[in-house]
N, C-alpha and C. Protein backbone atom coordinates (compact mmCIF):
# COMPACT_ATOMS: atom_id res chain seq x y z
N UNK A 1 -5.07 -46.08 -12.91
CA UNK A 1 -3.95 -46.49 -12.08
C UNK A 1 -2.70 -46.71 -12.94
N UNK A 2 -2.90 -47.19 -14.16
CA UNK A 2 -1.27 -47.30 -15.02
C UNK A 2 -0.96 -46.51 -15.20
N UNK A 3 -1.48 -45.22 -15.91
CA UNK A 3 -1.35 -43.81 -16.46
C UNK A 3 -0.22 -43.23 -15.21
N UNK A 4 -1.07 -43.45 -14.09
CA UNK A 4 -0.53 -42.47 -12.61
C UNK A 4 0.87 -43.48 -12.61
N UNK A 5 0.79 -44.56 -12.40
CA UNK A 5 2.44 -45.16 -12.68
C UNK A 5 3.16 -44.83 -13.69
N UNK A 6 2.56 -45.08 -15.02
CA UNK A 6 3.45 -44.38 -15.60
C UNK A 6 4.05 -42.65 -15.55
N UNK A 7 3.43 -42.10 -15.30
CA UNK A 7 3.66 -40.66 -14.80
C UNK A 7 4.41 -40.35 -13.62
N UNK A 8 4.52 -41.63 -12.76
CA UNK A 8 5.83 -41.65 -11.89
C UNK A 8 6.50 -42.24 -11.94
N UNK A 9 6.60 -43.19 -13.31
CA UNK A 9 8.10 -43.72 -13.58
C UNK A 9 8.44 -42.93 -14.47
N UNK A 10 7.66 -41.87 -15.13
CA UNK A 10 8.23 -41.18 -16.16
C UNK A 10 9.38 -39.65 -15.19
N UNK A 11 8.49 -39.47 -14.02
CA UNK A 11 9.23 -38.47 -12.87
C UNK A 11 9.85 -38.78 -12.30
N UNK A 12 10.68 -40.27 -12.67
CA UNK A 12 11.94 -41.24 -11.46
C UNK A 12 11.51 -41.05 -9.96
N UNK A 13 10.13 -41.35 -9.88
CA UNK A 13 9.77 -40.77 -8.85
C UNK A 13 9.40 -42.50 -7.69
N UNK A 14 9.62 -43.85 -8.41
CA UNK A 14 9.65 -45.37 -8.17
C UNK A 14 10.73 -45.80 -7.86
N UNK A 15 10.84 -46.54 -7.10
CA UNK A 15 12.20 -47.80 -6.81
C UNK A 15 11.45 -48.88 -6.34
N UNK A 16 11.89 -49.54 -6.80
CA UNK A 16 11.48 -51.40 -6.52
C UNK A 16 12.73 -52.03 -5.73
N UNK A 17 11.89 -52.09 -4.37
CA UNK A 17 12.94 -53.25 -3.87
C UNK A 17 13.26 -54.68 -4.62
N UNK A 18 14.68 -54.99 -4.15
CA UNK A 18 15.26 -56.00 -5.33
C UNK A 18 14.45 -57.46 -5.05
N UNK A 19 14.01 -57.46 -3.84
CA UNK A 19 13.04 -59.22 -3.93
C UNK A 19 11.59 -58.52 -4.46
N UNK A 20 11.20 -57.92 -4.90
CA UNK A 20 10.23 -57.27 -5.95
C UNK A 20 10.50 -57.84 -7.39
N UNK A 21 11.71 -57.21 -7.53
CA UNK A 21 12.26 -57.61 -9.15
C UNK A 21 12.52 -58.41 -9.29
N UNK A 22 13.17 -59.18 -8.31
CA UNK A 22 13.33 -60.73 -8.50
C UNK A 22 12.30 -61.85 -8.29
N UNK A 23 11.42 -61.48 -7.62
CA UNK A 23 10.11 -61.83 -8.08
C UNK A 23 9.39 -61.61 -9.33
N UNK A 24 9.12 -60.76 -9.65
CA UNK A 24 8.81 -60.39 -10.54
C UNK A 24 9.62 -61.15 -12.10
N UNK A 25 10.55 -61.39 -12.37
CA UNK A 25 11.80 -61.88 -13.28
C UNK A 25 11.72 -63.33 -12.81
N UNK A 26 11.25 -63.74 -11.37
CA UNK A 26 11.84 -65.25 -11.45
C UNK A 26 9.56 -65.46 -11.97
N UNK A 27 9.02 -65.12 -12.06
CA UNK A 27 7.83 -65.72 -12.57
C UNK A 27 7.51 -64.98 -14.17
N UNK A 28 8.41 -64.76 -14.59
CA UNK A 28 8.10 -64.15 -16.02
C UNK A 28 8.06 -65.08 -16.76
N UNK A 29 7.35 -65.25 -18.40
CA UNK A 29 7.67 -66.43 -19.20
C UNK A 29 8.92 -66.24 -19.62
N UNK A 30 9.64 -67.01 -20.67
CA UNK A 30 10.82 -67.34 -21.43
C UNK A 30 10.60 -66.01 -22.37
N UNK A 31 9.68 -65.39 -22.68
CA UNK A 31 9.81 -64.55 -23.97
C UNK A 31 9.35 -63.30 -23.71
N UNK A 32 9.55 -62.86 -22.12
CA UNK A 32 9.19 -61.61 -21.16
C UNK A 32 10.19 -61.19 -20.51
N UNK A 33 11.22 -62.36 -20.21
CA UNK A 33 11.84 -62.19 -18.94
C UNK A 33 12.93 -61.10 -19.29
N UNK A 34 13.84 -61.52 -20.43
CA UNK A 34 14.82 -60.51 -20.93
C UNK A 34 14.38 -59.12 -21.08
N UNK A 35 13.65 -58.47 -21.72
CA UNK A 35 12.86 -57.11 -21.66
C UNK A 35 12.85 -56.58 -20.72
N UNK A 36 11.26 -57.35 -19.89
CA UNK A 36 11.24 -57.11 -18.60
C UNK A 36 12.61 -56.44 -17.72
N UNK A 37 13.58 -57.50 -17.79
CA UNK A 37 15.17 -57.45 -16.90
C UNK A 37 15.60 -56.20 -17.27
N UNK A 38 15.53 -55.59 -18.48
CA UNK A 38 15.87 -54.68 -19.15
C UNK A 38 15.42 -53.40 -18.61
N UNK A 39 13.72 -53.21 -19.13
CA UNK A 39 13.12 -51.99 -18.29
C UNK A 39 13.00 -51.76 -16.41
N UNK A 40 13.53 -53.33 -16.12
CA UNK A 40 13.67 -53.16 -14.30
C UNK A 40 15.41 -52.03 -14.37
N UNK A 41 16.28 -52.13 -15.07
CA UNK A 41 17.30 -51.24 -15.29
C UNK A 41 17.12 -50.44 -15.17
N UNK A 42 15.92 -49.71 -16.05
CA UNK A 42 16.00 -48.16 -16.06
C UNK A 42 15.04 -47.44 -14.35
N UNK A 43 14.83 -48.51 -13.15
CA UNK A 43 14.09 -48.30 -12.74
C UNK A 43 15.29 -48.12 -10.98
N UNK A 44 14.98 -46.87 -10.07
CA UNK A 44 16.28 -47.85 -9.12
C UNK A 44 15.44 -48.70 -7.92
N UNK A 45 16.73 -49.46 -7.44
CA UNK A 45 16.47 -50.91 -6.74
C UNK A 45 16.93 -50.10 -5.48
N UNK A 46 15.73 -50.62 -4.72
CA UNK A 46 16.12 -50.42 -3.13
C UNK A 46 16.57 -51.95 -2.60
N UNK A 47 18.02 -52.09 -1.86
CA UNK A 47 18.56 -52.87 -1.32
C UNK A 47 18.22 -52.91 0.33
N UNK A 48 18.42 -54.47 0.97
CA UNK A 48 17.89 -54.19 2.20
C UNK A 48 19.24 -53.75 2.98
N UNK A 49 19.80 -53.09 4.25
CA UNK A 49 20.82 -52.72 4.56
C UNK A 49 20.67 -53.56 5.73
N UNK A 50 21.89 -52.99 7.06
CA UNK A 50 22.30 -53.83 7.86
C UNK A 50 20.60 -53.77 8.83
N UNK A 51 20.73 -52.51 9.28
CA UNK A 51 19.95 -52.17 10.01
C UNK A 51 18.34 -53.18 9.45
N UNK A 52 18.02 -53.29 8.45
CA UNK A 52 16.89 -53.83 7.87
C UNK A 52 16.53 -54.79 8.42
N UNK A 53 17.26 -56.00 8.50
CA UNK A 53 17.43 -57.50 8.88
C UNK A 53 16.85 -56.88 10.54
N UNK A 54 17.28 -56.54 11.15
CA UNK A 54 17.09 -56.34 12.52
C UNK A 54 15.13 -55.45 12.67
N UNK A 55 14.89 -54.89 11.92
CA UNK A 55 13.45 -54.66 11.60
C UNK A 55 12.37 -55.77 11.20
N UNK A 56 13.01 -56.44 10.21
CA UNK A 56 12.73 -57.64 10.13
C UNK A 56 12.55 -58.51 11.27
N UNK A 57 13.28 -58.92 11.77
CA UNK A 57 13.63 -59.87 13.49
C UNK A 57 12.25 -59.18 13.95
N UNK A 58 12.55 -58.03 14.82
CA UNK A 58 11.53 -56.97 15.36
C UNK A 58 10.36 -57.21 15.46
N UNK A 59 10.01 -57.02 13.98
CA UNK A 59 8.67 -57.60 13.39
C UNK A 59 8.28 -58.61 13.70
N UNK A 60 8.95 -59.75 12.95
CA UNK A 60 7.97 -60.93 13.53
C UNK A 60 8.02 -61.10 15.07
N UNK A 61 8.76 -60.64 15.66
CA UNK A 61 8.55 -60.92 17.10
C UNK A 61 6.74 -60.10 17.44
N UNK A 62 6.90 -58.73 16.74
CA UNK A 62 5.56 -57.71 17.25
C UNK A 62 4.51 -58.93 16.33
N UNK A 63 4.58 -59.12 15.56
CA UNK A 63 3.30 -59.75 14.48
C UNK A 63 3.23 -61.17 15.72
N UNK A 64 3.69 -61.60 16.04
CA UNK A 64 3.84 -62.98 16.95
C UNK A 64 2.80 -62.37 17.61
N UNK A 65 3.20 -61.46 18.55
CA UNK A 65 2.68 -60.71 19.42
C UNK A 65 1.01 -60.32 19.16
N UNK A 66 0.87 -59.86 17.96
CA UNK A 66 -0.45 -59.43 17.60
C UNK A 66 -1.12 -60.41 17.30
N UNK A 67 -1.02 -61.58 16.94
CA UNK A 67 -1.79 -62.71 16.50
C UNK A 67 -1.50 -63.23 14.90
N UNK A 68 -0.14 -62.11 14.16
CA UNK A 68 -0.33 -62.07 12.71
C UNK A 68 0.91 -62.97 12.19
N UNK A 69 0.83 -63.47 11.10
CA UNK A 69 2.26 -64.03 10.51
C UNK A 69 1.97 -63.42 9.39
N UNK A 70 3.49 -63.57 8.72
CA UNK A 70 3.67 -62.40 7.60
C UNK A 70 5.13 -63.85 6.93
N UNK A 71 4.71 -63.74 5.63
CA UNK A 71 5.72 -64.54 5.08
C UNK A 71 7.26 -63.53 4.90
N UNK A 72 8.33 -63.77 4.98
CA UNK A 72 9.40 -63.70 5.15
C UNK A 72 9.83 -62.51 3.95
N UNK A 73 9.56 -62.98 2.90
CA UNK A 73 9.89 -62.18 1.96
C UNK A 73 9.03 -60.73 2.01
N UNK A 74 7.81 -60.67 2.40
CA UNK A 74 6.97 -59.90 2.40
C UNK A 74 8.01 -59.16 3.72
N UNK A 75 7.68 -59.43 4.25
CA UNK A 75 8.07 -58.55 5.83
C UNK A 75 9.58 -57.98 5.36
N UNK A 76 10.67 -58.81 4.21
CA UNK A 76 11.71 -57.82 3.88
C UNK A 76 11.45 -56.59 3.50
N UNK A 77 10.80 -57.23 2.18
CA UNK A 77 10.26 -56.16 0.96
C UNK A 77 9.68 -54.89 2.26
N UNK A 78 8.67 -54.98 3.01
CA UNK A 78 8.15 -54.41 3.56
C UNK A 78 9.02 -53.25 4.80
N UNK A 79 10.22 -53.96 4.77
CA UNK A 79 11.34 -53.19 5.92
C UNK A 79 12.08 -53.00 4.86
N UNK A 80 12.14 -52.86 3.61
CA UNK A 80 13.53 -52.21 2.68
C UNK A 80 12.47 -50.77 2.74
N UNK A 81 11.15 -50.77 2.44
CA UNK A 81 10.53 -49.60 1.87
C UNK A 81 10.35 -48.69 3.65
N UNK A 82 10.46 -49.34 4.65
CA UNK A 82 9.91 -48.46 5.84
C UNK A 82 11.91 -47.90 5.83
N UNK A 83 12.76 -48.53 5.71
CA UNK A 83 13.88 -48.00 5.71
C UNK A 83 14.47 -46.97 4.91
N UNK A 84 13.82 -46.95 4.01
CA UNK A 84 14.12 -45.70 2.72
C UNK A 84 13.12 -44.58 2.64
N UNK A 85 12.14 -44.93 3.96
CA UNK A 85 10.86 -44.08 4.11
C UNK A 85 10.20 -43.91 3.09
N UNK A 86 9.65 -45.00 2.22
CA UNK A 86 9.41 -44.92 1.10
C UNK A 86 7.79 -45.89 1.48
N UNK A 87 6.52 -45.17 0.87
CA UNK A 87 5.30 -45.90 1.14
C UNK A 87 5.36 -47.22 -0.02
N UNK A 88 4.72 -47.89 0.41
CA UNK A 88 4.76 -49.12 -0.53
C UNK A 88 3.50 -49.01 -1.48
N UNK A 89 3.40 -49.37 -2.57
CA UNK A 89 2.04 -49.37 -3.35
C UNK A 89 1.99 -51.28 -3.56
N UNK A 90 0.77 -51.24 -3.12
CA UNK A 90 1.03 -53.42 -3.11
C UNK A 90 -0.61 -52.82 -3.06
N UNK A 91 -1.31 -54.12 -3.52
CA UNK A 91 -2.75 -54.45 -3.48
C UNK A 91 -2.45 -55.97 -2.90
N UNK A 92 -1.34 -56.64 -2.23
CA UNK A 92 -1.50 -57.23 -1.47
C UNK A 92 -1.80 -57.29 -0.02
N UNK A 93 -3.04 -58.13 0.55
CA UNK A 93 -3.60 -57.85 1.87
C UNK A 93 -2.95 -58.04 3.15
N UNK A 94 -1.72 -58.86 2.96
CA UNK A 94 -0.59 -59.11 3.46
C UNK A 94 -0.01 -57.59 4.16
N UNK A 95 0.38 -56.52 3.41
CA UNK A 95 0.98 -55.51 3.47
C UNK A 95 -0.34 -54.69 3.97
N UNK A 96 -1.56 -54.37 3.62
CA UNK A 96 -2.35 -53.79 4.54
C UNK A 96 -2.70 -54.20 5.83
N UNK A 97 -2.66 -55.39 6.46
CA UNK A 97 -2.39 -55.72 7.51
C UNK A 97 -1.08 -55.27 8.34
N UNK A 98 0.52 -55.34 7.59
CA UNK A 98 1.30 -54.78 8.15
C UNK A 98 1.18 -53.23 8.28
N UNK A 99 0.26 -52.31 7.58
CA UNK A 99 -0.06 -51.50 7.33
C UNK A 99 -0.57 -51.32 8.81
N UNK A 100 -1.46 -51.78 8.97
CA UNK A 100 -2.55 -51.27 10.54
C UNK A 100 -1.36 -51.69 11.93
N UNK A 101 -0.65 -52.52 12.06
CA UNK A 101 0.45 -52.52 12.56
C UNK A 101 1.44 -51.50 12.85
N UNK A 102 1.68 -51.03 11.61
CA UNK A 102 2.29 -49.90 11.55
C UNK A 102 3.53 -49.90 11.27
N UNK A 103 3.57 -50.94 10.24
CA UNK A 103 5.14 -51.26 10.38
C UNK A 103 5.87 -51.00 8.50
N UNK A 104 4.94 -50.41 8.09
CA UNK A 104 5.07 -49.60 6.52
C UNK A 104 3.62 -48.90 6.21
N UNK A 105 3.94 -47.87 5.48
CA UNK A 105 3.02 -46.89 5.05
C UNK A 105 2.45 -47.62 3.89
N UNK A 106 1.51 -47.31 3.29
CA UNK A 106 1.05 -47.82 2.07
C UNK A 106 1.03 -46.43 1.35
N UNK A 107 1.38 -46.90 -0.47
CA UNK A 107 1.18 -45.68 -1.52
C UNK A 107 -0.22 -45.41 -2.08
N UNK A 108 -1.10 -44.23 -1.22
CA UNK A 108 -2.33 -44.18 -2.03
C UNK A 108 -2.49 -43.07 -2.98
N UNK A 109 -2.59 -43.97 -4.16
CA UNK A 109 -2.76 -43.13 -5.01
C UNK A 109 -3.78 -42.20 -5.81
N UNK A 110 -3.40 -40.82 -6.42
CA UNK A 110 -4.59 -39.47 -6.06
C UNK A 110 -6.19 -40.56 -7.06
């Protein structure tokens, strides 16, 4: 599984939504974080747009609906990548649940 990431960050073929990276950077240690900040640079950032926020809303109204809650940040992250039509790669169970919903693709990889 790293190899295959690296082989698609080596094909600019990744973008990390920005509450990804900022996750990612706000739990780093003191002697990771700068680097880290560094190689998130060479990587691009998917931003959430207008339309996003309103997918968001959407959502938790349908997840209400289904019986599911979805923490806030997750359900962004999760509407920046359905907005850029972009599958998400997460091994969080959170996102395979929004997954059967149908409300982002997941990245499976070969």
């Amino acid at each position: 599984m790293v190899r295959h990431l690296a082989d698609l960050l080596e094909a600019d073929m990744v973008a990390v939504p920005v509450p990804v990276r900022l996750e990612v950077l706000a739990g780093a240690s003191r002697e990771v974080v700068a680097p880290l900040a560094l190689r998130f640079r060479g990587i691009s950032s998917l931003i959430p747009e207008r339309d996003t926020w309103r997918t968001v809303e959407d959502w938790v109204g349908a997840a209400v609906a289904a019986g599911q809650r979805f923490g806030v940040l997750d359900l962004l992250i999760a509407a920046i990548a359905h907005s850029h039509h972009a599958p998400l790669w997460s091994l969080d169970a959170d996102f395979r649940r929004m997954a059967k919903l149908g409300f982002v693709e997941l990245y499976a990889a070969p």
